[in-house]
PDB file of N, CA and C in Angstrom:
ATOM      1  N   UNK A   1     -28.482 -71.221  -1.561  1.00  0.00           N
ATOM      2  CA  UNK A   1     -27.753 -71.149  -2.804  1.00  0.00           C
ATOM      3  C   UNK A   1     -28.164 -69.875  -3.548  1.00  0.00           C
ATOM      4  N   UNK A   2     -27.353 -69.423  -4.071  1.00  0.00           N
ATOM      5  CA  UNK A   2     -27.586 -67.509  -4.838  1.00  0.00           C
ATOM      6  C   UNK A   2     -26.939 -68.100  -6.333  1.00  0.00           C
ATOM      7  N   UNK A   3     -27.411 -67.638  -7.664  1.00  0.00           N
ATOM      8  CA  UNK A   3     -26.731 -67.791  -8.557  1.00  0.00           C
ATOM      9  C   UNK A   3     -26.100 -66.388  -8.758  1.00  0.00           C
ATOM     10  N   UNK A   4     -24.644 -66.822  -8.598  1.00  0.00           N
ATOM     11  CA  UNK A   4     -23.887 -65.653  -8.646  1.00  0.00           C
ATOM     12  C   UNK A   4     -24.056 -64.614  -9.899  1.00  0.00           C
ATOM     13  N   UNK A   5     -24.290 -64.715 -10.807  1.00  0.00           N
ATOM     14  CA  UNK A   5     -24.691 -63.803 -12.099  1.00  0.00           C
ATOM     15  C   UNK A   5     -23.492 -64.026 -13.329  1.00  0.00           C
ATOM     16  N   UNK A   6     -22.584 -64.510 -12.744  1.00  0.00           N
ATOM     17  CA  UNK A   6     -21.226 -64.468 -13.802  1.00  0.00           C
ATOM     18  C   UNK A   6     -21.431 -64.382 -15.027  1.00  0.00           C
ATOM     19  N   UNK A   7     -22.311 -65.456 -15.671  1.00  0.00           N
ATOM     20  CA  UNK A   7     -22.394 -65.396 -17.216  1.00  0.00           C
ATOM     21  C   UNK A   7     -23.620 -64.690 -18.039  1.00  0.00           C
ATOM     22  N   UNK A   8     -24.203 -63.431 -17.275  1.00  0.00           N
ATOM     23  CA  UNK A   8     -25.091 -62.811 -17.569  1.00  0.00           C
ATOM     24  C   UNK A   8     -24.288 -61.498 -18.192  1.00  0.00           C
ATOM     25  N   UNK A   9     -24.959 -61.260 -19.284  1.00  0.00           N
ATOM     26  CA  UNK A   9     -23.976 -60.512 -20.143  1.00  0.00           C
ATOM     27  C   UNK A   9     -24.954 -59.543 -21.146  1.00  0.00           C
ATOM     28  N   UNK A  10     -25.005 -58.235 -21.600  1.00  0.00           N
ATOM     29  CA  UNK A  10     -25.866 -57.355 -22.287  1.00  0.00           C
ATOM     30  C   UNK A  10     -25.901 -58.203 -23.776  1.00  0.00           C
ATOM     31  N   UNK A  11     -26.904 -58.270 -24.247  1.00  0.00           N
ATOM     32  CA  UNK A  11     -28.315 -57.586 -23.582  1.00  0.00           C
ATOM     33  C   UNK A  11     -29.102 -58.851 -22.670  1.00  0.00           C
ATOM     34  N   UNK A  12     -29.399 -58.443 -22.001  1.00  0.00           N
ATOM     35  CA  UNK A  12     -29.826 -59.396 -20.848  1.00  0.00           C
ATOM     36  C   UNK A  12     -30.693 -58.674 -19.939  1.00  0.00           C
ATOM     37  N   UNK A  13     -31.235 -60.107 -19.024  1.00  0.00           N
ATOM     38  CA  UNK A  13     -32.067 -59.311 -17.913  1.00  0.00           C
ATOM     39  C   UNK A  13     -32.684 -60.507 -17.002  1.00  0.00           C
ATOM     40  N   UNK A  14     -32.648 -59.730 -15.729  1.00  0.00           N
ATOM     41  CA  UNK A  14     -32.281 -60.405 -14.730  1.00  0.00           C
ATOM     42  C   UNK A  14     -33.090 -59.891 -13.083  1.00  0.00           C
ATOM     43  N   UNK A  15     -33.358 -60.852 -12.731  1.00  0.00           N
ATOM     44  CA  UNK A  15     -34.437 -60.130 -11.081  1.00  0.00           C
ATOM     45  C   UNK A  15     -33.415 -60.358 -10.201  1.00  0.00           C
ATOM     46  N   UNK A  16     -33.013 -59.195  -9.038  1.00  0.00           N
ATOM     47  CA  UNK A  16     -32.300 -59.150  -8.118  1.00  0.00           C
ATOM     48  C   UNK A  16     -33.369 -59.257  -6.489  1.00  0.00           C
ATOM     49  N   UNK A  17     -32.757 -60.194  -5.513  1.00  0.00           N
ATOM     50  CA  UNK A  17     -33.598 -59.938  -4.305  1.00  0.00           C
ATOM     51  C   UNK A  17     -32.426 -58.703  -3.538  1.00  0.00           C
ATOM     52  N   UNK A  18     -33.000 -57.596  -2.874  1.00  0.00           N
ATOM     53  CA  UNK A  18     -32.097 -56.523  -2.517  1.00  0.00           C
ATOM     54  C   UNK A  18     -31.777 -57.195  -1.241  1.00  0.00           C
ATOM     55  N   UNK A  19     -30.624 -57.038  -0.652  1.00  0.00           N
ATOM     56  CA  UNK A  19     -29.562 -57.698   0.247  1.00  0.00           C
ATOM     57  C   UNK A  19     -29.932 -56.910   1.490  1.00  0.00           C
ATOM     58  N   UNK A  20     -30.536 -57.315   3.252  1.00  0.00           N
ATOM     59  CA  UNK A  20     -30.318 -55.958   3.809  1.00  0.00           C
ATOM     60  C   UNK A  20     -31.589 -54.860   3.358  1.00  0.00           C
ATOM     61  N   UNK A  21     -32.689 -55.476   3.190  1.00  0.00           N
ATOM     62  CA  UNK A  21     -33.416 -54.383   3.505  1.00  0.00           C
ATOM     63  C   UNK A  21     -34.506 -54.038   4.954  1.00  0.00           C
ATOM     64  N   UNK A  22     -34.923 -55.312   5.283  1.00  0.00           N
ATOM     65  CA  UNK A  22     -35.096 -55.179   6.593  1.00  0.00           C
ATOM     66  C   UNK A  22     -34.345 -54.222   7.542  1.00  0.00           C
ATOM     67  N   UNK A  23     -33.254 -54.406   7.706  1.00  0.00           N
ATOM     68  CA  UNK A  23     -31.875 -53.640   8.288  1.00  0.00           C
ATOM     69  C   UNK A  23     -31.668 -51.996   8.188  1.00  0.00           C
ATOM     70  N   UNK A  24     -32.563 -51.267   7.074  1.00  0.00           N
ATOM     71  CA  UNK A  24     -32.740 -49.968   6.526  1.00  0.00           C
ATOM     72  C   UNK A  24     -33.589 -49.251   7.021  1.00  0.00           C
ATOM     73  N   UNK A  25     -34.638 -49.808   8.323  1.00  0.00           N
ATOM     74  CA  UNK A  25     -35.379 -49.021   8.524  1.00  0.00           C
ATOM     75  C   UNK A  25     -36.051 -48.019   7.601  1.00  0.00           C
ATOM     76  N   UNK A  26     -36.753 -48.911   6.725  1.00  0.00           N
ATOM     77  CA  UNK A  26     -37.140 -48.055   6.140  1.00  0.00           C
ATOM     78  C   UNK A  26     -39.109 -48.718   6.244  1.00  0.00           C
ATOM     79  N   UNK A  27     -39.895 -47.534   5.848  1.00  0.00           N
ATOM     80  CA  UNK A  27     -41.088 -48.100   5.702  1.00  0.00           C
ATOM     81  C   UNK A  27     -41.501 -48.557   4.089  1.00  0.00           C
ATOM     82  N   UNK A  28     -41.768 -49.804   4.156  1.00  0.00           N
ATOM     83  CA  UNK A  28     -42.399 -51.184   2.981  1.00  0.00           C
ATOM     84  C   UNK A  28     -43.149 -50.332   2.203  1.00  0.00           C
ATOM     85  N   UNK A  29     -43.827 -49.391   2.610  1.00  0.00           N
ATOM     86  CA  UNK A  29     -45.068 -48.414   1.623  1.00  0.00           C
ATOM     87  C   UNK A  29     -44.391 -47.464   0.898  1.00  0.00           C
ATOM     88  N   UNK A  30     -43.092 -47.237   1.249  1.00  0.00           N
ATOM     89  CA  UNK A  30     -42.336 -46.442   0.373  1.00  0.00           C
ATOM     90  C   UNK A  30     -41.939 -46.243  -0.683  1.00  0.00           C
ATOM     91  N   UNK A  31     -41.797 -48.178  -0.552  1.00  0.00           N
ATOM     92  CA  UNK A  31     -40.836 -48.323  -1.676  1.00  0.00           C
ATOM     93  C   UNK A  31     -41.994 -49.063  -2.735  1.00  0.00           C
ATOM     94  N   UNK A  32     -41.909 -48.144  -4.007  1.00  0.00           N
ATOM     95  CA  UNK A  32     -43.620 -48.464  -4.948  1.00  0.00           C
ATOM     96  C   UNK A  32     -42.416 -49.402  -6.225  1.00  0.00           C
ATOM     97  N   UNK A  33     -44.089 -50.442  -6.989  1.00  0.00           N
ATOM     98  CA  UNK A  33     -43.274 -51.459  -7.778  1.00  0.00           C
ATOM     99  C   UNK A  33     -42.976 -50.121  -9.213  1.00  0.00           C
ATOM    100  N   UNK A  34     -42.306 -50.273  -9.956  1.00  0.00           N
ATOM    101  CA  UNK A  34     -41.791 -49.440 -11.087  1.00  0.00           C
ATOM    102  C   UNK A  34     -40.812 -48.307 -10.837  1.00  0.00           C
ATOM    103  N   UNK A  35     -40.265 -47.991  -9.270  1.00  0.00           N
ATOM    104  CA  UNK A  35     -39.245 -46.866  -9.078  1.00  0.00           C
ATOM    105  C   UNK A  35     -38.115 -46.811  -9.337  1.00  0.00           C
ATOM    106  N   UNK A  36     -37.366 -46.166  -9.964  1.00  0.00           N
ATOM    107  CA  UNK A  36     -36.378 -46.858 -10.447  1.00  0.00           C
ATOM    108  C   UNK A  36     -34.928 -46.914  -9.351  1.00  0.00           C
ATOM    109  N   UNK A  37     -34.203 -47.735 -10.048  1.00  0.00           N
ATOM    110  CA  UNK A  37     -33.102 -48.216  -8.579  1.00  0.00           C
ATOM    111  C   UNK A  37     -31.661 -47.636  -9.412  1.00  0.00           C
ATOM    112  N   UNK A  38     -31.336 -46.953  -8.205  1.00  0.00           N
ATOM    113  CA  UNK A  38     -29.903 -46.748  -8.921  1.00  0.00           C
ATOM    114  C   UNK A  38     -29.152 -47.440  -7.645  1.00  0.00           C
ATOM    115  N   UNK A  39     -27.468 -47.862  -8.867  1.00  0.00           N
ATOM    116  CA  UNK A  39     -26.182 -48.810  -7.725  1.00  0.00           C
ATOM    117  C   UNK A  39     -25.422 -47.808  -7.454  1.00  0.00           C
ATOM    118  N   UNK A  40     -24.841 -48.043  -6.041  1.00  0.00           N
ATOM    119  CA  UNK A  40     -23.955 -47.297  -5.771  1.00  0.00           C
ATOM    120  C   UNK A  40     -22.428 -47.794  -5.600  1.00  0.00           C
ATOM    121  N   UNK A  41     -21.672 -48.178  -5.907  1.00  0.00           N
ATOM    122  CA  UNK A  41     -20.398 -48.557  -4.661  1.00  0.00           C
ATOM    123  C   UNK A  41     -20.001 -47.494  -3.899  1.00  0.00           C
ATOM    124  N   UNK A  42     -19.792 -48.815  -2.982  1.00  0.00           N
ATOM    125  CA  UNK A  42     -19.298 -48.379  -1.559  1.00  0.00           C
ATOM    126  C   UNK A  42     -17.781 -48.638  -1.115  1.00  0.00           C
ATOM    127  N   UNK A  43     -16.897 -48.342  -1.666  1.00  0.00           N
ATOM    128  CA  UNK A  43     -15.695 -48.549  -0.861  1.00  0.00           C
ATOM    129  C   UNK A  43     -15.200 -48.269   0.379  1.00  0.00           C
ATOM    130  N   UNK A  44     -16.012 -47.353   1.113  1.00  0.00           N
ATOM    131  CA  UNK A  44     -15.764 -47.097   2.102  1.00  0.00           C
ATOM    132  C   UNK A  44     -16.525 -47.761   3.090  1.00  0.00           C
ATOM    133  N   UNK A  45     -17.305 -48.568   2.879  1.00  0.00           N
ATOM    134  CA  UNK A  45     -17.967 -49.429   3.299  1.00  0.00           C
ATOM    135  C   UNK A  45     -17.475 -50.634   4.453  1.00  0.00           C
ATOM    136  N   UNK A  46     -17.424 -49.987   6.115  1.00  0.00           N
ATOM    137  CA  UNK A  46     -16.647 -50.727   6.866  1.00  0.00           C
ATOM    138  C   UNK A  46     -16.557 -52.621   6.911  1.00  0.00           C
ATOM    139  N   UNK A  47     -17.911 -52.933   6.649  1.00  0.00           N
ATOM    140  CA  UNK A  47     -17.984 -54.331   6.412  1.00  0.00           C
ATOM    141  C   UNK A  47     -17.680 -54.867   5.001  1.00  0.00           C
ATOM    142  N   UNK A  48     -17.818 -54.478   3.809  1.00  0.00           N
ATOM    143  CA  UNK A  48     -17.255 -54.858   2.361  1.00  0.00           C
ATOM    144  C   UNK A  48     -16.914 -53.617   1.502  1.00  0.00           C
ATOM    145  N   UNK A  49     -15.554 -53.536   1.667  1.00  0.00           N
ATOM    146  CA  UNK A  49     -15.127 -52.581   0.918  1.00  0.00           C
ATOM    147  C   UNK A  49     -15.702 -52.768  -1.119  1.00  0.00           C
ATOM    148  N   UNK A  50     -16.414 -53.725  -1.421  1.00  0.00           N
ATOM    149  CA  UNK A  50     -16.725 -54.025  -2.747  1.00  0.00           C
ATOM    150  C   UNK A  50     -18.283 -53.776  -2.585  1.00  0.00           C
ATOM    151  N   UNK A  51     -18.731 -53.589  -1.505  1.00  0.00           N
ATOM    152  CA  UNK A  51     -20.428 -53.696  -1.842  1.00  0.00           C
ATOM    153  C   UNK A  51     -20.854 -52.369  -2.382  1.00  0.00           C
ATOM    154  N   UNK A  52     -22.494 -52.783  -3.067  1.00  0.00           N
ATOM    155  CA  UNK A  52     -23.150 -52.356  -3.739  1.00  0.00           C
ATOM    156  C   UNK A  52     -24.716 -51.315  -3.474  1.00  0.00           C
ATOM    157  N   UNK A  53     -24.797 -50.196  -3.286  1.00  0.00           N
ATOM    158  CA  UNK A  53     -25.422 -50.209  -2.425  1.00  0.00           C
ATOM    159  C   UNK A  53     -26.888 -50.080  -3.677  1.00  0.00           C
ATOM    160  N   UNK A  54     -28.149 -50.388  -3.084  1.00  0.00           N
ATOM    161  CA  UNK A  54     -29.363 -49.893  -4.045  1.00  0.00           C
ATOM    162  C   UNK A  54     -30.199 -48.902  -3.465  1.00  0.00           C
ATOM    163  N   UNK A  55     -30.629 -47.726  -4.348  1.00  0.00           N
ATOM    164  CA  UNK A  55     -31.340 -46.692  -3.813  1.00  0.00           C
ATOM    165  C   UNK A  55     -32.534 -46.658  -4.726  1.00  0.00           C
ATOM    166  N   UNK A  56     -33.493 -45.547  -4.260  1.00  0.00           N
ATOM    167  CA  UNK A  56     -34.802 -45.108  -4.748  1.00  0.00           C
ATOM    168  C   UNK A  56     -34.657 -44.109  -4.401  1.00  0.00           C
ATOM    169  N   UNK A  57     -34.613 -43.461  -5.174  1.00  0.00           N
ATOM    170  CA  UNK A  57     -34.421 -41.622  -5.090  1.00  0.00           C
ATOM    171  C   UNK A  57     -32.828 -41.678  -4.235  1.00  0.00           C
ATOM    172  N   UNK A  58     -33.199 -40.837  -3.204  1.00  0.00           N
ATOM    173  CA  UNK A  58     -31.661 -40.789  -2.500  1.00  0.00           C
ATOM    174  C   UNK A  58     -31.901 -41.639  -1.423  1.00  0.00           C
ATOM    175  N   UNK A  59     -33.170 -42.760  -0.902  1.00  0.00           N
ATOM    176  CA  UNK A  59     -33.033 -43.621   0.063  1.00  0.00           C
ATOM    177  C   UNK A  59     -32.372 -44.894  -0.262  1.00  0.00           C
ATOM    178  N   UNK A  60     -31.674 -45.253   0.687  1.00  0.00           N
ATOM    179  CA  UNK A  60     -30.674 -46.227   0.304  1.00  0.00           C
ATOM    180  C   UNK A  60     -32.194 -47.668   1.241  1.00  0.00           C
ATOM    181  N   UNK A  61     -31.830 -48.722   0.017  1.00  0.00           N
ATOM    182  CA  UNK A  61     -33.002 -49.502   0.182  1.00  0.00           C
ATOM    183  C   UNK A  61     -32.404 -51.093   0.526  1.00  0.00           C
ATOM    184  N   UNK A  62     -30.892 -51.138   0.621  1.00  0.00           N
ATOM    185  CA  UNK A  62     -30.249 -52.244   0.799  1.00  0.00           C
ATOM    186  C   UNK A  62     -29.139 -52.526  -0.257  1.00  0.00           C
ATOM    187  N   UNK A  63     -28.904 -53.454  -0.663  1.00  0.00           N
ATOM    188  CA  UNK A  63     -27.213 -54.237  -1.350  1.00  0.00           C
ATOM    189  C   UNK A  63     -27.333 -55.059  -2.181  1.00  0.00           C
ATOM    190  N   UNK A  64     -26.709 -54.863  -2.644  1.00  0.00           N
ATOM    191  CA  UNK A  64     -26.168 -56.779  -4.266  1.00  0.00           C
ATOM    192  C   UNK A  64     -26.307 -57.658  -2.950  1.00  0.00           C
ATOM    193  N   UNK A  65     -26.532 -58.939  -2.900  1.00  0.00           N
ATOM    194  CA  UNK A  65     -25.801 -59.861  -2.223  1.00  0.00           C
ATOM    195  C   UNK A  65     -24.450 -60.059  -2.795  1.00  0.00           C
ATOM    196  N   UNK A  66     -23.110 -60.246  -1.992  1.00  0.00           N
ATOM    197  CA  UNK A  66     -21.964 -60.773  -1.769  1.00  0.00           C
ATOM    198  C   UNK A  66     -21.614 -61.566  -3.192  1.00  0.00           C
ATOM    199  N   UNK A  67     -22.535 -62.153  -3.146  1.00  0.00           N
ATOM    200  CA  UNK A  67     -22.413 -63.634  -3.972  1.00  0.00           C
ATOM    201  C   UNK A  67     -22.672 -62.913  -5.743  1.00  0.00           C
ATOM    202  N   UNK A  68     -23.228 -61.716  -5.746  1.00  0.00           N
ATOM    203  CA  UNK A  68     -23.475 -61.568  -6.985  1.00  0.00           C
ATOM    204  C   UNK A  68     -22.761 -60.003  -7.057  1.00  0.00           C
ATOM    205  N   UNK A  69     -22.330 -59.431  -6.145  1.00  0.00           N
ATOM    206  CA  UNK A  69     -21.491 -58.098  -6.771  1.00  0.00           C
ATOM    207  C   UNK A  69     -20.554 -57.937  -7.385  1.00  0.00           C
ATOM    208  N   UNK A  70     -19.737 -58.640  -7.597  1.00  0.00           N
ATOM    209  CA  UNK A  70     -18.827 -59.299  -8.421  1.00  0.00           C
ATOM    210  C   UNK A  70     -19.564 -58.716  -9.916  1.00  0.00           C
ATOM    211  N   UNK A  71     -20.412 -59.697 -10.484  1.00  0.00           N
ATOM    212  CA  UNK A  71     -20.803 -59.347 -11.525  1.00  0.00           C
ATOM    213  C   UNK A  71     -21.862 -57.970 -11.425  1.00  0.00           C
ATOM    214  N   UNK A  72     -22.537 -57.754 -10.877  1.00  0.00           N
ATOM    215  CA  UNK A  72     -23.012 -56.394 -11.012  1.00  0.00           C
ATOM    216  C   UNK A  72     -22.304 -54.994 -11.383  1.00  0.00           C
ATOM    217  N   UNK A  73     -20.794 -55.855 -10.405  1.00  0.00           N
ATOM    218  CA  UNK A  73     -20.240 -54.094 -10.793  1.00  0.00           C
ATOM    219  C   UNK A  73     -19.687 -54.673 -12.294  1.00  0.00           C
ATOM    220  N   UNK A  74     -19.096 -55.640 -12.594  1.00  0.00           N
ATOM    221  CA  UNK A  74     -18.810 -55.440 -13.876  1.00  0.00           C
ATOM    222  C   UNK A  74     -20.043 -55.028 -14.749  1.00  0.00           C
ATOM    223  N   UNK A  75     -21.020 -55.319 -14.660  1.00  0.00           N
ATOM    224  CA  UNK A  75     -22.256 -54.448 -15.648  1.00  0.00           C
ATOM    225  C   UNK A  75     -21.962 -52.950 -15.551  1.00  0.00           C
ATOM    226  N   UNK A  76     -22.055 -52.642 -14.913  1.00  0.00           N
ATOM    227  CA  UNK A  76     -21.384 -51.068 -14.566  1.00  0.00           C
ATOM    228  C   UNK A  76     -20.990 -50.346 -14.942  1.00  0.00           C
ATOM    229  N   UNK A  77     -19.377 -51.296 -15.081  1.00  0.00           N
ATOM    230  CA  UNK A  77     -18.568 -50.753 -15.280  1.00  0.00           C
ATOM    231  C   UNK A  77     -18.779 -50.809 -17.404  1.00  0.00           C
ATOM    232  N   UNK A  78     -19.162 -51.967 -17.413  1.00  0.00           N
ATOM    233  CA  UNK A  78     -19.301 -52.446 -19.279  1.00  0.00           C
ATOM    234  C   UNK A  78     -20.614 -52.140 -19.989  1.00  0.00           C
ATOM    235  N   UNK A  79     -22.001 -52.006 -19.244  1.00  0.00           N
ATOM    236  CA  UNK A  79     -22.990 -51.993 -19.766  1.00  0.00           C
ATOM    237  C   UNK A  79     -24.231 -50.927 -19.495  1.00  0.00           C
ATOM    238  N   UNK A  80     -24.743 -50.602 -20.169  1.00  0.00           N
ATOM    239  CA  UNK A  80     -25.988 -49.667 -19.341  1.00  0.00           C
ATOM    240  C   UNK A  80     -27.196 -50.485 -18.286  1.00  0.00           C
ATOM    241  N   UNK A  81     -27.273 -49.980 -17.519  1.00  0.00           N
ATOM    242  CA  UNK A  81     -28.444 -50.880 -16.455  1.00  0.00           C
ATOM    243  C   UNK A  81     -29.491 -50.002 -16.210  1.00  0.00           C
ATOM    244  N   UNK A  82     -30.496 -50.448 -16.663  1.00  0.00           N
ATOM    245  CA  UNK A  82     -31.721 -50.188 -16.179  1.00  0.00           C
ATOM    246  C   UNK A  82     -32.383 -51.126 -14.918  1.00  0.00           C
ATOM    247  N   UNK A  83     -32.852 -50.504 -14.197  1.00  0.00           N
ATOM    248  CA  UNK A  83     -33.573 -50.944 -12.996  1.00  0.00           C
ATOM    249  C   UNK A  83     -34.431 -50.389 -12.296  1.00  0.00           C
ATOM    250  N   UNK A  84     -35.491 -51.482 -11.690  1.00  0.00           N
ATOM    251  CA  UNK A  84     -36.788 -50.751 -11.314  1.00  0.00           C
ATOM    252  C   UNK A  84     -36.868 -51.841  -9.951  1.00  0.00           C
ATOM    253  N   UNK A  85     -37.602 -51.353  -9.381  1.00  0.00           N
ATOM    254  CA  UNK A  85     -38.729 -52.318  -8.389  1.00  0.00           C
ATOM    255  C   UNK A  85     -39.512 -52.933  -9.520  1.00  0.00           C
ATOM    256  N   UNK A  86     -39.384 -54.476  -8.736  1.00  0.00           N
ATOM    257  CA  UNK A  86     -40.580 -55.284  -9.412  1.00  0.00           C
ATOM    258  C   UNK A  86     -41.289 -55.361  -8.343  1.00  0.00           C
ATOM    259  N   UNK A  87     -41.241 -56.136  -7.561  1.00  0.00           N
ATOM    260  CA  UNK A  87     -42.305 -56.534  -6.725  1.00  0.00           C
ATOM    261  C   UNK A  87     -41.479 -56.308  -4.835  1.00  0.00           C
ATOM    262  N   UNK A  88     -42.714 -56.099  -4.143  1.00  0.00           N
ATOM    263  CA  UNK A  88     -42.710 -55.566  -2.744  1.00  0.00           C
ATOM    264  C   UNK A  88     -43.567 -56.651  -2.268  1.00  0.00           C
ATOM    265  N   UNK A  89     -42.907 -57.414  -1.512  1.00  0.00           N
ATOM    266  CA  UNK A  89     -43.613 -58.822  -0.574  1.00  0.00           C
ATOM    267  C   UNK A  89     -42.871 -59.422   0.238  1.00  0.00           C
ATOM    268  N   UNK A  90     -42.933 -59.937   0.901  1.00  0.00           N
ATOM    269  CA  UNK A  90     -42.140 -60.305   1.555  1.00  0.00           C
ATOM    270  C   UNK A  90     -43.617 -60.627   3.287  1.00  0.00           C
ATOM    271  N   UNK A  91     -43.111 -60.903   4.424  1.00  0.00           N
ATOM    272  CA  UNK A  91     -43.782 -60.652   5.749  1.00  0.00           C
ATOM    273  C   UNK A  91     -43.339 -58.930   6.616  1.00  0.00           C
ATOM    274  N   UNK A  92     -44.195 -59.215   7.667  1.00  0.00           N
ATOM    275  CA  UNK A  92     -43.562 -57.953   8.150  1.00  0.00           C
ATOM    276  C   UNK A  92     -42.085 -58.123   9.115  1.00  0.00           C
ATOM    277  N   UNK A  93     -41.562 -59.720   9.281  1.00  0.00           N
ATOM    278  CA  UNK A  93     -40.858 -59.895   9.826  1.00  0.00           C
ATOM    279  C   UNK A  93     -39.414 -60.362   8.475  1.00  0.00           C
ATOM    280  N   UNK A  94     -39.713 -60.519   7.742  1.00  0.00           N
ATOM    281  CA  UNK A  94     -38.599 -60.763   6.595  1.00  0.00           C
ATOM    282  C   UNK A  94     -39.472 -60.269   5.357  1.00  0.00           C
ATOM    283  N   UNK A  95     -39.555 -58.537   5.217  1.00  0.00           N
ATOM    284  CA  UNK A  95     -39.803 -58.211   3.885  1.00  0.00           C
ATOM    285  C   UNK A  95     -39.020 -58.329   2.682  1.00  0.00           C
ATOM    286  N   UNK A  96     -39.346 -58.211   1.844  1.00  0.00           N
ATOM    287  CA  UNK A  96     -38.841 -58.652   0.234  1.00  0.00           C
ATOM    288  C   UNK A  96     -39.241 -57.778  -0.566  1.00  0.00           C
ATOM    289  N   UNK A  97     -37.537 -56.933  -1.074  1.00  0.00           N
ATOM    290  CA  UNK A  97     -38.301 -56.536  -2.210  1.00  0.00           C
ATOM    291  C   UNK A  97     -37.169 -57.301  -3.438  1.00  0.00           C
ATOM    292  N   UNK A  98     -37.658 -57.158  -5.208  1.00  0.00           N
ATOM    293  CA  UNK A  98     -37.190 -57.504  -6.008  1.00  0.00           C
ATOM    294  C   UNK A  98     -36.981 -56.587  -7.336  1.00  0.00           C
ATOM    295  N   UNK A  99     -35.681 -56.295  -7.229  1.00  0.00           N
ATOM    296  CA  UNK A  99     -35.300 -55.361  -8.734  1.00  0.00           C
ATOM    297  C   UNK A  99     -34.972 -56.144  -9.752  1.00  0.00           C
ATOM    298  N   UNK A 100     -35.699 -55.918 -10.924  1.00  0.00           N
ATOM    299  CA  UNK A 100     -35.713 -55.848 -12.155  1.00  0.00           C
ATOM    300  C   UNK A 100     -34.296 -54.938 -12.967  1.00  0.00           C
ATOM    301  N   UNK A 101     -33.295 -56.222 -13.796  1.00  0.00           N
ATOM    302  CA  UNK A 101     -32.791 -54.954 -14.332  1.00  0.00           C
ATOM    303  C   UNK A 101     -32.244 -55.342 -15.906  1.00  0.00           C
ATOM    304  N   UNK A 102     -32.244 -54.349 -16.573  1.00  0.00           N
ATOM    305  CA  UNK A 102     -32.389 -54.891 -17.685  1.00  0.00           C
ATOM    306  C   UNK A 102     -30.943 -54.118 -18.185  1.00  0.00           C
ATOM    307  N   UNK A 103     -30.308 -55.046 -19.199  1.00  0.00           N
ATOM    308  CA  UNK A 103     -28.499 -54.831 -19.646  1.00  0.00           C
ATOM    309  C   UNK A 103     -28.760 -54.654 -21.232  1.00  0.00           C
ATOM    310  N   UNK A 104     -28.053 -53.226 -21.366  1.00  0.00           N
ATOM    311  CA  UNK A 104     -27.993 -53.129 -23.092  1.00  0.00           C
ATOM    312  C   UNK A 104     -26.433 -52.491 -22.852  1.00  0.00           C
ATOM    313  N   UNK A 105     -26.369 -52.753 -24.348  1.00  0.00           N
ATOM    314  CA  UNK A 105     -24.601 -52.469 -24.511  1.00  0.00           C
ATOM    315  C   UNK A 105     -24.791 -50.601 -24.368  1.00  0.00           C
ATOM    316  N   UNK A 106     -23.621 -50.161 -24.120  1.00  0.00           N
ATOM    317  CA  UNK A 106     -23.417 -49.024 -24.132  1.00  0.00           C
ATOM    318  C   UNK A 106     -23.314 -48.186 -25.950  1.00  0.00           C
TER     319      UNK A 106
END
């Protein structure tokens, strides 16, 4: 079960698990807690033309889940987002990371 985000609304704030990061090949030591995360959309995106992508610097670090991009991009599109790494945990076989993001009105 994912709570989709729908009724989360500025000013607000909210922990995201990043979608797809295992899958990024990327190395776990990279990615430090406080960096900040920027969203991308992806329309060109062969599997979801609506997904979301999340980066750290210019490495792409994984996705919204499905279930919550919906409302992410409307933040986006309506609100300012701040976002960081919170926390890096997870195993070495299903790592975890978690963004922090915080919604003020424009």
């Amino acid at each position: 079960m994912v709570w989709p985000l729908d009724e989360v609304t500025a000013p607000g704030e909210v922990l995201l698990e990043v979608a797809g990061f295992r899958y990024q090949n990327i190395d776990l030591s990279a990615v430090t807690v406080d960096a900040p995360v920027g969203f991308v959309l992806e329309p060109e995106n062969a599997y979801d033309n609506k997904a979301i992508r999340m980066e750290v610097g210019p490495q792409k670090i994984g996705y919204v889940k499905r279930t919550q991009r919906d409302a992410v991009a409307n933040w986006l599109t309506h609100y300012h987002v701040e976002a960081y790494v919170e926390q890096v945990n997870g195993t070495p076989e299903r790592p975890l990371i978690y963004v922090f993001c915080r919604l003020t009105s424009r």
